[in-house]
Protein backbone atom coordinates (compact mmCIF):
# COMPACT_ATOMS: atom_id res chain seq x y z
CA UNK A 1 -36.96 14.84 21.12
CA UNK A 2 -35.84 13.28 17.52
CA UNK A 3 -33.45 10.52 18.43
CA UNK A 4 -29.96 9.93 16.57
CA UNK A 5 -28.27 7.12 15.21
CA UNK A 6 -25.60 5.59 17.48
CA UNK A 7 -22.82 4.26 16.35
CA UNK A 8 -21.58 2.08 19.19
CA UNK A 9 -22.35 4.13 22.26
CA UNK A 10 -21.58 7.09 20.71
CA UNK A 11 -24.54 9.69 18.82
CA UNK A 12 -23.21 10.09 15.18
CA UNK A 13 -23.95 13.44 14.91
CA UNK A 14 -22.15 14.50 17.22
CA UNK A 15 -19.08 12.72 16.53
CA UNK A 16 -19.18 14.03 12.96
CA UNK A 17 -19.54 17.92 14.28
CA UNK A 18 -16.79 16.74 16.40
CA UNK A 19 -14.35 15.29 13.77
CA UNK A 20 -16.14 16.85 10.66
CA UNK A 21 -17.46 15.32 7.71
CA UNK A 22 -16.99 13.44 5.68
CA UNK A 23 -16.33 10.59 8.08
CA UNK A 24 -15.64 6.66 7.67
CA UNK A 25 -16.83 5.65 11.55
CA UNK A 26 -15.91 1.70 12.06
CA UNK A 27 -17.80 -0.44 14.95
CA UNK A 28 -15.16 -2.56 16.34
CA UNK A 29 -17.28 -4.79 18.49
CA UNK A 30 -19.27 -5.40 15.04
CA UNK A 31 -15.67 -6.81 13.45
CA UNK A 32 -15.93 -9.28 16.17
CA UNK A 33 -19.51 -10.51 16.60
CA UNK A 34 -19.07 -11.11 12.15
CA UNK A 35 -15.70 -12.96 12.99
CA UNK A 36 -17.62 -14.89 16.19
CA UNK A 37 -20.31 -15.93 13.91
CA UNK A 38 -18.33 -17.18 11.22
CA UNK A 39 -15.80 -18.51 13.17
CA UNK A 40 -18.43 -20.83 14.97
CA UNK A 41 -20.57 -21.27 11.97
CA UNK A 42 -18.54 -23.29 10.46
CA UNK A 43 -17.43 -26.24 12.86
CA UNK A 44 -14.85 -27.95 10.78
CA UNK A 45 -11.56 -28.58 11.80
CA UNK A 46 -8.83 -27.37 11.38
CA UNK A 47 -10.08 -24.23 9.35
CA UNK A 48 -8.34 -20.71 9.09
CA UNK A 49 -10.30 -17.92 7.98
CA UNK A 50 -7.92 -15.24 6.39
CA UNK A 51 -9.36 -12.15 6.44
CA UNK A 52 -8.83 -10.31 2.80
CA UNK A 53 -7.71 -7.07 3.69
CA UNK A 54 -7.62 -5.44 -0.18
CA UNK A 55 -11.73 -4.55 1.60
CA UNK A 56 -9.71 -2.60 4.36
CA UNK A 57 -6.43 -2.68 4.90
CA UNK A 58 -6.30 -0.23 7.90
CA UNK A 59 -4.14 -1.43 10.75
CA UNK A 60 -6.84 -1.12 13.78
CA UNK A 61 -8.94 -3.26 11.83
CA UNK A 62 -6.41 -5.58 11.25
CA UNK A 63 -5.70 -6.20 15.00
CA UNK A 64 -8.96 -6.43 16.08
CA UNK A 65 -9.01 -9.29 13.72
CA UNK A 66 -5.69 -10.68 15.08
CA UNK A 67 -6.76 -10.39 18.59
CA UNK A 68 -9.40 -13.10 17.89
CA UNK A 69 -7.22 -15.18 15.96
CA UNK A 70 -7.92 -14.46 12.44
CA UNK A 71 -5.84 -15.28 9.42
CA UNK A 72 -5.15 -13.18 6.95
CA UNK A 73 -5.59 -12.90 2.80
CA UNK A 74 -2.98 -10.63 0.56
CA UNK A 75 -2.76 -9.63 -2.78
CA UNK A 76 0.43 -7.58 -2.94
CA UNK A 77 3.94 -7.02 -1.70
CA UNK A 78 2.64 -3.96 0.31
CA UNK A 79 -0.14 -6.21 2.27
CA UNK A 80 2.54 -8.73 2.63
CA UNK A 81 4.83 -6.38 4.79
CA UNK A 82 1.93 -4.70 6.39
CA UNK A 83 0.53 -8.19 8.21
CA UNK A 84 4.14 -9.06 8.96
CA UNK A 85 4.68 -5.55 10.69
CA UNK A 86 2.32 -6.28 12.91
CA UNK A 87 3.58 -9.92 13.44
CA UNK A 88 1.90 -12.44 11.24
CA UNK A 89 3.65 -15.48 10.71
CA UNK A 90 4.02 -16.84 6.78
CA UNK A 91 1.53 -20.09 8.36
CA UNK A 92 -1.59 -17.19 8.79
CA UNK A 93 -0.68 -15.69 5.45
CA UNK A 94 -2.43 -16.84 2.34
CA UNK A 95 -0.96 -15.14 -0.62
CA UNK A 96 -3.52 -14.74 -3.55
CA UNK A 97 -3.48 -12.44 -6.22
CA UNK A 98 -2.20 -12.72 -10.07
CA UNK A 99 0.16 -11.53 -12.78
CA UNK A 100 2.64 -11.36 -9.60
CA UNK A 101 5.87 -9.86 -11.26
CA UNK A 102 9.34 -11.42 -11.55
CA UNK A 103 10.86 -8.89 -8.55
CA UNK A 104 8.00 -9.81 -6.50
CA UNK A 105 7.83 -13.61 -6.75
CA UNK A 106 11.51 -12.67 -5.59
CA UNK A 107 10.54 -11.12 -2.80
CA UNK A 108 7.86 -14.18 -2.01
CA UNK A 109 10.57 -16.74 -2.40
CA UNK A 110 13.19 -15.14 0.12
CA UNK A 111 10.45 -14.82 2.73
CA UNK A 112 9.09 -18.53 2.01
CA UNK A 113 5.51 -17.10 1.43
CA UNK A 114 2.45 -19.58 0.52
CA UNK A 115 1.44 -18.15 -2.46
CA UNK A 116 -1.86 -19.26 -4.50
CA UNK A 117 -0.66 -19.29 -8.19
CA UNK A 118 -2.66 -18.39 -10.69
CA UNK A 119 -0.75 -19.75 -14.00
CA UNK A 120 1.34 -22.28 -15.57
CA UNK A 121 4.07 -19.73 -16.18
CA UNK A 122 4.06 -18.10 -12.58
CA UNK A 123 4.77 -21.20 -11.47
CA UNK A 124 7.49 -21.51 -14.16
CA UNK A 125 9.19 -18.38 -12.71
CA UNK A 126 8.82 -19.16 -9.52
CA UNK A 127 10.86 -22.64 -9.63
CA UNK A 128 13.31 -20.33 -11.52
CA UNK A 129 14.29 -18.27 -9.04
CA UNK A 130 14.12 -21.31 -6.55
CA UNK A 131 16.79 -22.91 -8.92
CA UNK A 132 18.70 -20.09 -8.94
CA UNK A 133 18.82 -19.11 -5.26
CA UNK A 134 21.24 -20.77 -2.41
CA UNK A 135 19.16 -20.00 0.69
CA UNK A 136 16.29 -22.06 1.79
CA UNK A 137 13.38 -21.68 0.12
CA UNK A 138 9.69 -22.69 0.44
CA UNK A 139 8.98 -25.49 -2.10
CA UNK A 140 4.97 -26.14 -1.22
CA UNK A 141 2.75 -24.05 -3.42
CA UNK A 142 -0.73 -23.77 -3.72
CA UNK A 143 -2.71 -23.20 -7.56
CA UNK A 144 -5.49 -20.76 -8.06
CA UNK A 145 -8.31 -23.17 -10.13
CA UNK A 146 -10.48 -21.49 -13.02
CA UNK A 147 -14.22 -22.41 -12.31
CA UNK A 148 -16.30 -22.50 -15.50
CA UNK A 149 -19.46 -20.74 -14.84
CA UNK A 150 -21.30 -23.90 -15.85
CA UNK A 151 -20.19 -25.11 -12.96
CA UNK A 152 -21.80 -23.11 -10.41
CA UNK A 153 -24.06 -21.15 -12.84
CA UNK A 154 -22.30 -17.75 -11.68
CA UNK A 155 -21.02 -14.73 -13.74
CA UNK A 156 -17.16 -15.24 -13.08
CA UNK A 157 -17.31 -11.28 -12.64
CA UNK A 158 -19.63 -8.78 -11.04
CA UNK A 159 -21.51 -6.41 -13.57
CA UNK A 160 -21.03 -4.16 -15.43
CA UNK A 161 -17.77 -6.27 -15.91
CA UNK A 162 -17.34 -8.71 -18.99
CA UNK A 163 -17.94 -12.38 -17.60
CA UNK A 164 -15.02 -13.50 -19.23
CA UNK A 165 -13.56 -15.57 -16.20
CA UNK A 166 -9.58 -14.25 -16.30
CA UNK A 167 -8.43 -15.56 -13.04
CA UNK A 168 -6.93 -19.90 -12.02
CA UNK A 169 -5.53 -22.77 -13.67
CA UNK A 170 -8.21 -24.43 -16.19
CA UNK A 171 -8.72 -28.03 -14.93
CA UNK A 172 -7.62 -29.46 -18.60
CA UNK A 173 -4.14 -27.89 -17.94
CA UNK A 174 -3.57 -29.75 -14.34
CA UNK A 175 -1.29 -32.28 -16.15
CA UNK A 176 1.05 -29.24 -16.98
CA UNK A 177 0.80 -27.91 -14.09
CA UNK A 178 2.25 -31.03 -12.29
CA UNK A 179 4.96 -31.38 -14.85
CA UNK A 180 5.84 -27.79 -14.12
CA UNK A 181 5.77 -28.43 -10.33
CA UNK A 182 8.01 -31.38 -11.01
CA UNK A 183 10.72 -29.96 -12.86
CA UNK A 184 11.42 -27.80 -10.07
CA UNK A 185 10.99 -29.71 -7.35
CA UNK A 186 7.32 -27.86 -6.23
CA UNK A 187 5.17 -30.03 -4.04
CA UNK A 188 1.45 -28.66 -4.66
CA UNK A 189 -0.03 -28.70 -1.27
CA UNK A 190 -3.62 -26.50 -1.80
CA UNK A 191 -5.51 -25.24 -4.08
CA UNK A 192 -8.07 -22.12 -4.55
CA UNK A 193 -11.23 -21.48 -5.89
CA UNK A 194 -12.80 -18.06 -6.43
CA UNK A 195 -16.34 -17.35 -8.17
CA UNK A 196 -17.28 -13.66 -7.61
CA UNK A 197 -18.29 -11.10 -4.79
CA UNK A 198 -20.70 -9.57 -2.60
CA UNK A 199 -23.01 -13.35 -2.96
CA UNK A 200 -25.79 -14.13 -1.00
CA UNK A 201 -27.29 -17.35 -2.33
CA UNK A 202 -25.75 -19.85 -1.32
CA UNK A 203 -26.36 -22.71 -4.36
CA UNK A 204 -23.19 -21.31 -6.32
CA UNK A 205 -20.88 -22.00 -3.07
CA UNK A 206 -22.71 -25.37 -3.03
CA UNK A 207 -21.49 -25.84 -6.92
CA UNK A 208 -17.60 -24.64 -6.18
CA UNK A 209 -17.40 -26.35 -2.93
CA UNK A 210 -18.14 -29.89 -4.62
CA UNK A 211 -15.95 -28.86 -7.66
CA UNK A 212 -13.03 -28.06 -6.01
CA UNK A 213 -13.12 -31.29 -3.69
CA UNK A 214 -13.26 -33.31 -6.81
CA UNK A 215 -10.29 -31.29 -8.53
CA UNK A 216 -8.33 -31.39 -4.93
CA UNK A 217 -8.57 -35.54 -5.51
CA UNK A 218 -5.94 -35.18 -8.45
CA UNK A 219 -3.46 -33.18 -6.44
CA UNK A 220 -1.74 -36.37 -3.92
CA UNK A 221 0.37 -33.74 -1.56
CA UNK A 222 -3.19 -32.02 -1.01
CA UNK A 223 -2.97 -30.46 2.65
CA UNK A 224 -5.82 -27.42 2.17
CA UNK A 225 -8.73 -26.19 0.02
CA UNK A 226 -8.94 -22.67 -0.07
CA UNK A 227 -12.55 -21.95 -0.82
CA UNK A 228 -11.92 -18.65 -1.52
CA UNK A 229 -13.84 -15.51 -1.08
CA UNK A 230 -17.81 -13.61 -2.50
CA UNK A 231 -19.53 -14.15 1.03
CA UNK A 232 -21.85 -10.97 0.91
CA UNK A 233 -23.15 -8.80 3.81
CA UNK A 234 -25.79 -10.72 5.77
CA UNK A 235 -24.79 -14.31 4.43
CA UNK A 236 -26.38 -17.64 5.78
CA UNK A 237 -22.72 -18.78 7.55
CA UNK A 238 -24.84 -21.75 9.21
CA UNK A 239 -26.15 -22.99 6.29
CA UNK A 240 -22.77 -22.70 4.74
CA UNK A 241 -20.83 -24.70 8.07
CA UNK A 242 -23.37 -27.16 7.30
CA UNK A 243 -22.49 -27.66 3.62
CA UNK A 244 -18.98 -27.24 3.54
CA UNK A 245 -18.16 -29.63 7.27
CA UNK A 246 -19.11 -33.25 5.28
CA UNK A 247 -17.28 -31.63 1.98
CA UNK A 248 -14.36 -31.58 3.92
CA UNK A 249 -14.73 -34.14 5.97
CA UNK A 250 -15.08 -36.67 2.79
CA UNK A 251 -11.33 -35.42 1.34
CA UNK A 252 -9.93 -35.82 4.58
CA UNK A 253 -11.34 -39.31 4.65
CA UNK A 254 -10.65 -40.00 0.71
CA UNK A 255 -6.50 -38.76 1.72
CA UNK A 256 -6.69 -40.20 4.83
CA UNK A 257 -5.64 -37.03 6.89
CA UNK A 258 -6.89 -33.98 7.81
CA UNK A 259 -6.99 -31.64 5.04
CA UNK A 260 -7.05 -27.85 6.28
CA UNK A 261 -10.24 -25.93 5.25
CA UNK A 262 -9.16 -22.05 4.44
CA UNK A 263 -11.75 -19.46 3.52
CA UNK A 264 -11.08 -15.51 2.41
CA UNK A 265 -13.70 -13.60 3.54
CA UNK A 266 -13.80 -9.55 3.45
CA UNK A 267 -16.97 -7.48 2.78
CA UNK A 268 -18.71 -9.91 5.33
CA UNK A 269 -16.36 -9.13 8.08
CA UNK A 270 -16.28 -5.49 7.61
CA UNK A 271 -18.72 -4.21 5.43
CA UNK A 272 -21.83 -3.73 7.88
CA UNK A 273 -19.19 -2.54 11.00
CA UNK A 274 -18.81 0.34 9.20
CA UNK A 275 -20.78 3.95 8.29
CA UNK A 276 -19.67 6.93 5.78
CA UNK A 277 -21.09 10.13 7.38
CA UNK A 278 -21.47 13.00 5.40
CA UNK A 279 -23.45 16.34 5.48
CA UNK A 280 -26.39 18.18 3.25
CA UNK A 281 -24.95 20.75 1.75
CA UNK A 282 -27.76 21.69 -0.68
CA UNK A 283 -31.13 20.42 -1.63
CA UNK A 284 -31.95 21.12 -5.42
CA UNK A 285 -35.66 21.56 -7.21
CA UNK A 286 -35.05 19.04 -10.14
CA UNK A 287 -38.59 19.34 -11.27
CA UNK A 288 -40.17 15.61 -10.87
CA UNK A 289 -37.37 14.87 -8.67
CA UNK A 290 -35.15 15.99 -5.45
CA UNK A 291 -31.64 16.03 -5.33
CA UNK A 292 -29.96 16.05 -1.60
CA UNK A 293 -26.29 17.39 -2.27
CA UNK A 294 -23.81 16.11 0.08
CA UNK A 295 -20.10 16.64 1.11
CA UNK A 296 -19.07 13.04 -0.01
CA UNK A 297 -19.00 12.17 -3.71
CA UNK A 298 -16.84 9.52 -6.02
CA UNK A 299 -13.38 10.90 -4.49
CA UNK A 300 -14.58 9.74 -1.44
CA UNK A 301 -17.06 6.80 -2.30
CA UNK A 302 -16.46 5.26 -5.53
CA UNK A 303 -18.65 2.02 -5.08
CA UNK A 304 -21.94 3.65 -6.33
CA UNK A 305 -20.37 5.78 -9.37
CA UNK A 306 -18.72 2.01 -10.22
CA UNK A 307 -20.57 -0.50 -9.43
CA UNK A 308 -24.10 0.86 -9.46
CA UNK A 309 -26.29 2.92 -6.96
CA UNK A 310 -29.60 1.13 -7.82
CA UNK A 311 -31.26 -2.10 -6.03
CA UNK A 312 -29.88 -4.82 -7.01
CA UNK A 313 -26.48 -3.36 -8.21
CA UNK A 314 -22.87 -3.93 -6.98
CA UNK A 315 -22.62 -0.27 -5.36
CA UNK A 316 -26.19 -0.19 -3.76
CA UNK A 317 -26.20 1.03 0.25
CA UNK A 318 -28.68 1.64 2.57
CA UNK A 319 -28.62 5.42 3.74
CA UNK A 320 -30.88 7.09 7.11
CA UNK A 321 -30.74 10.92 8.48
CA UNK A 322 -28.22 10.06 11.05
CA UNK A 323 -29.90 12.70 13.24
CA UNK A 324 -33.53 11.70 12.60
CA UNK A 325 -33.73 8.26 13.02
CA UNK A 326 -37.05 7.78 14.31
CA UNK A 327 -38.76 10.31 11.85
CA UNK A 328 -41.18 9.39 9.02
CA UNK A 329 -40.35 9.14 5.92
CA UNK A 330 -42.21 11.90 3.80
CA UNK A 331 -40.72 11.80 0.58
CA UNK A 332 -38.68 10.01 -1.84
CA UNK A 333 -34.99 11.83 -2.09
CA UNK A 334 -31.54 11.08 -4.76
CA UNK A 335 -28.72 11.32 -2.86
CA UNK A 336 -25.60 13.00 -4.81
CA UNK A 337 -22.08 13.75 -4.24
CA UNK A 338 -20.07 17.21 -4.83
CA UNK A 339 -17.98 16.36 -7.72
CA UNK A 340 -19.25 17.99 -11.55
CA UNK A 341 -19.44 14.25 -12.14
CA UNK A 342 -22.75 13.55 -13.99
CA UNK A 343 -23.27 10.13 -12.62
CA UNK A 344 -22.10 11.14 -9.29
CA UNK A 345 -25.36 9.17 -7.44
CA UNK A 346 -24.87 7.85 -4.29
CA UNK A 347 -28.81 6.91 -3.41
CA UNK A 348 -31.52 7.29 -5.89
CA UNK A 349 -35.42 7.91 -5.06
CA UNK A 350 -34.81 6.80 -1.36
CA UNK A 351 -37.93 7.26 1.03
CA UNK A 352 -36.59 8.95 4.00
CA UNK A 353 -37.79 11.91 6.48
CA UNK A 354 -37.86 15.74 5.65
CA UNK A 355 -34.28 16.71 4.66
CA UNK A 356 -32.64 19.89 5.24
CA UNK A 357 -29.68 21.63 4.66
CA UNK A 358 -27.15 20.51 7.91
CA UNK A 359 -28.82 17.28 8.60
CA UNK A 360 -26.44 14.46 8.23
CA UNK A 361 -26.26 11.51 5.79
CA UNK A 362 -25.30 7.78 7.08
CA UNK A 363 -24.60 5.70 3.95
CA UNK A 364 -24.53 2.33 5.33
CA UNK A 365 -22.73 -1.01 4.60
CA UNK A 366 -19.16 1.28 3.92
CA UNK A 367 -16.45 -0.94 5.81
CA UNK A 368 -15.64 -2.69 3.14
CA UNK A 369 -14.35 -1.06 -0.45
CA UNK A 370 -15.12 2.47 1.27
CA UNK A 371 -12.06 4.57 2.06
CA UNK A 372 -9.60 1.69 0.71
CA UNK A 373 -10.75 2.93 -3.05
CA UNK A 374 -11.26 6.80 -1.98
CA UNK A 375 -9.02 9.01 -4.46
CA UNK A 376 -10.29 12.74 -3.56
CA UNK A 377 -10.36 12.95 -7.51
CA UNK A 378 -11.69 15.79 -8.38
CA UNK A 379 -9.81 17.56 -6.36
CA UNK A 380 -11.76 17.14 -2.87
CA UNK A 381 -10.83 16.69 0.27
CA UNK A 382 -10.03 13.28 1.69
CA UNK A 383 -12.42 11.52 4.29
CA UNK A 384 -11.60 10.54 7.75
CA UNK A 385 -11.82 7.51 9.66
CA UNK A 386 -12.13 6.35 13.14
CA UNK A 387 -12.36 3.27 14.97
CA UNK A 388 -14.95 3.11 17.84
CA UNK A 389 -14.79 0.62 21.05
CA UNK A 390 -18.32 1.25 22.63
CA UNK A 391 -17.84 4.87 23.58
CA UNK A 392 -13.86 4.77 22.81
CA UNK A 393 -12.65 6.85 19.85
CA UNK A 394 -9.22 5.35 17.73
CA UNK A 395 -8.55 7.85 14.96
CA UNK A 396 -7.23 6.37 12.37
CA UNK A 397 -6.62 9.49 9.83
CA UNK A 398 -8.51 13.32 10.17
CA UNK A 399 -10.92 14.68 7.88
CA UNK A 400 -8.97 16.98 5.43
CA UNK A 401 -9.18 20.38 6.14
């Protein structure tokens, strides 16, 4: 009897013929053994880890999270009200993001937000609007800090981007950015730190984790160090407790308080809790190769079309035949979607059992990035998603019809 890939308690293939493909299916006890191991990883205190929900923004996730006392990361107006819908206080929000417009730094300022600024002139804008407003407003800020990739020999951007950093305050400009603070009465109580995403190795985290701490000495209201975000799938969080505990612990001494340690992780909370499941709907004769067609493409998983299907690229996953898990691998297949895309790869020269028409795809590694970027462009059908408790089944949005 072939056996089946189980998704919690639950046999994926038959929760895909039950709900239909394609099919984001999210482990929810996976969200919390990642949060768990993080959480006690790092044995610093006092620490908040905001989860960044731009990976997944979906609001079952987001409670699972809450329920075990998770933080949480924003980049918009739109995440903003979502956390606070569901009863987030401003003290477990970390605002990050750039080029925030005038309306919403508007919107930040009424609701006394912590926001993360990323430039001189944001920061401009913001005192601004404080001057210009007669209700109470928050006057601590935090600054977003440019790290040169000397620093931590790290592309500032994942390829195929340009590694032209564009994000933080360059350290030569912290002078101006105190002056600017000053003139409108802005007490700089944090700052941020951001490299690039999806890292394993832990040397460039090393790098910005002593940078930072030396740039944090110049700010004298210091109060946290937001270390920011990158952790990959499957990072060392021990090895990373153990570097970053006696970097804090040597700015709380140097200040002579406790200075909050803040972290932003995403893809490492979600990415491995959850599974895109999709079905073979043809299997083409390409001459020297095979090509397994599938009903899940870029409208529906965009990571691989963007970022890279091949090892050792940004949009590489791990895919098995959901419903023969324990069969041999006999030959080498290319997974592709349904668009007329010609780069539409999802999986290229993977060595995985006999395929046929109706068996069933699991790509892998999907929580994070996944359905958050799917646009049914062109013109398919949107995916579904559910949330699974052991053998308990949350759907969060149905499989287009």
């Amino acid at each position: 009897m072939t056996t089946h890939l189980k998704i919690g308690r639950l046999d994926a293939d038959e929760l895909a013929k039950k709900l239909t493909t394609p099919l984001y299916v999210y482990d929810a006890r996976r969200v919390e053994e990642n949060y768990l191991t993080i959480n006690s990883a790092i044995f610093y205190e006092p620490k908040q880890i905001h989860y960044a929900i731009m990976c997944n923004n979906r609001l079952q996730i987001l409670k699972v999270l809450l329920n075990l006392g998770a933080d949480i990361q924003v980049n918009s107006v739109k995440e903003y009200r979502l956390v606070k819908s569901i009863g987030s206080s401003n003290a477990k929000i970390s605002v990050t993001t750039t080029n925030i417009s005038t309306d919403d730094l508007s919107f930040y300022a009424e609701n006394q937000a912590q926001i993360n600024f990323d430039s001189i002139e944001e920061i401009s804008c913001y005192g601004q609007l404080i001057k210009q407003s007669s209700t109470v407003i928050n006057h601590t800020i935090g600054i977003r800090i440019s790290v040169p990739m000397e620093i931590t020999d790290q592309s500032a951007t994942n390829q195929p981007h340009p590694t032209k950093a564009r994000v933080g305050i360059n350290s030569k400009q912290f002078d101006l950015v105190k002056e600017a603070a000053k003139k409108y009465n802005l007490k700089i109580n944090g700052i941020h730190g951001y490299i690039a995403s999806n890292l394993i190795d832990l040397v460039p985290f090393i790098k910005l984790g002593s940078y930072l701490v030396e740039c944090a000495k110049k700010f004298p209201d210091l109060e946290y160090i937001n270390f920011g975000t990158g952790f990959g799938i499957d990072f060392d969080w021990l090895a990373y407790g153990q570097m970053v505990t006696p970097l804090m612990r040597s700015i709380s001494t140097f200040f002579g308080r406790p200075i909050h340690l803040k972290i932003e992780p995403g893809r490492s909370l979600v990415g491995d809790a959850g599974i895109l499941l999709t079905r073979v709907t043809n299997i083409k004769d390409m001459g020297n190769w095979t090509q397994v067609g599938v009903d899940a493409g870029f409208g529906v998983f965009a990571r691989p079309y963007i970022y890279g299907w091949q090892k050792g690229q940004g949009g590489y996953h791990p895919v098995v035949v959901a419903n023969k898990i324990d069969q041999p691998p006999k030959g080498l297949y290319t997974i592709c979607g349904n668009s007329t895309l010609q780069g539409d790869f999802i999986a290229e020269d993977r060595l995985l059992p006999e395929i046929e028409i109706g068996d069933l795809i699991a790509i892998l590694n999907a929580g994070a990035y996944g359905a958050v970027m799917l646009s049914g462009f062109p013109g398919m059908r949107r995916a579904g998603e559910v949330l699974i408790y052991d053998d308990t089944i949350e759907v969060i949005s149905e499989t287009e019809r």
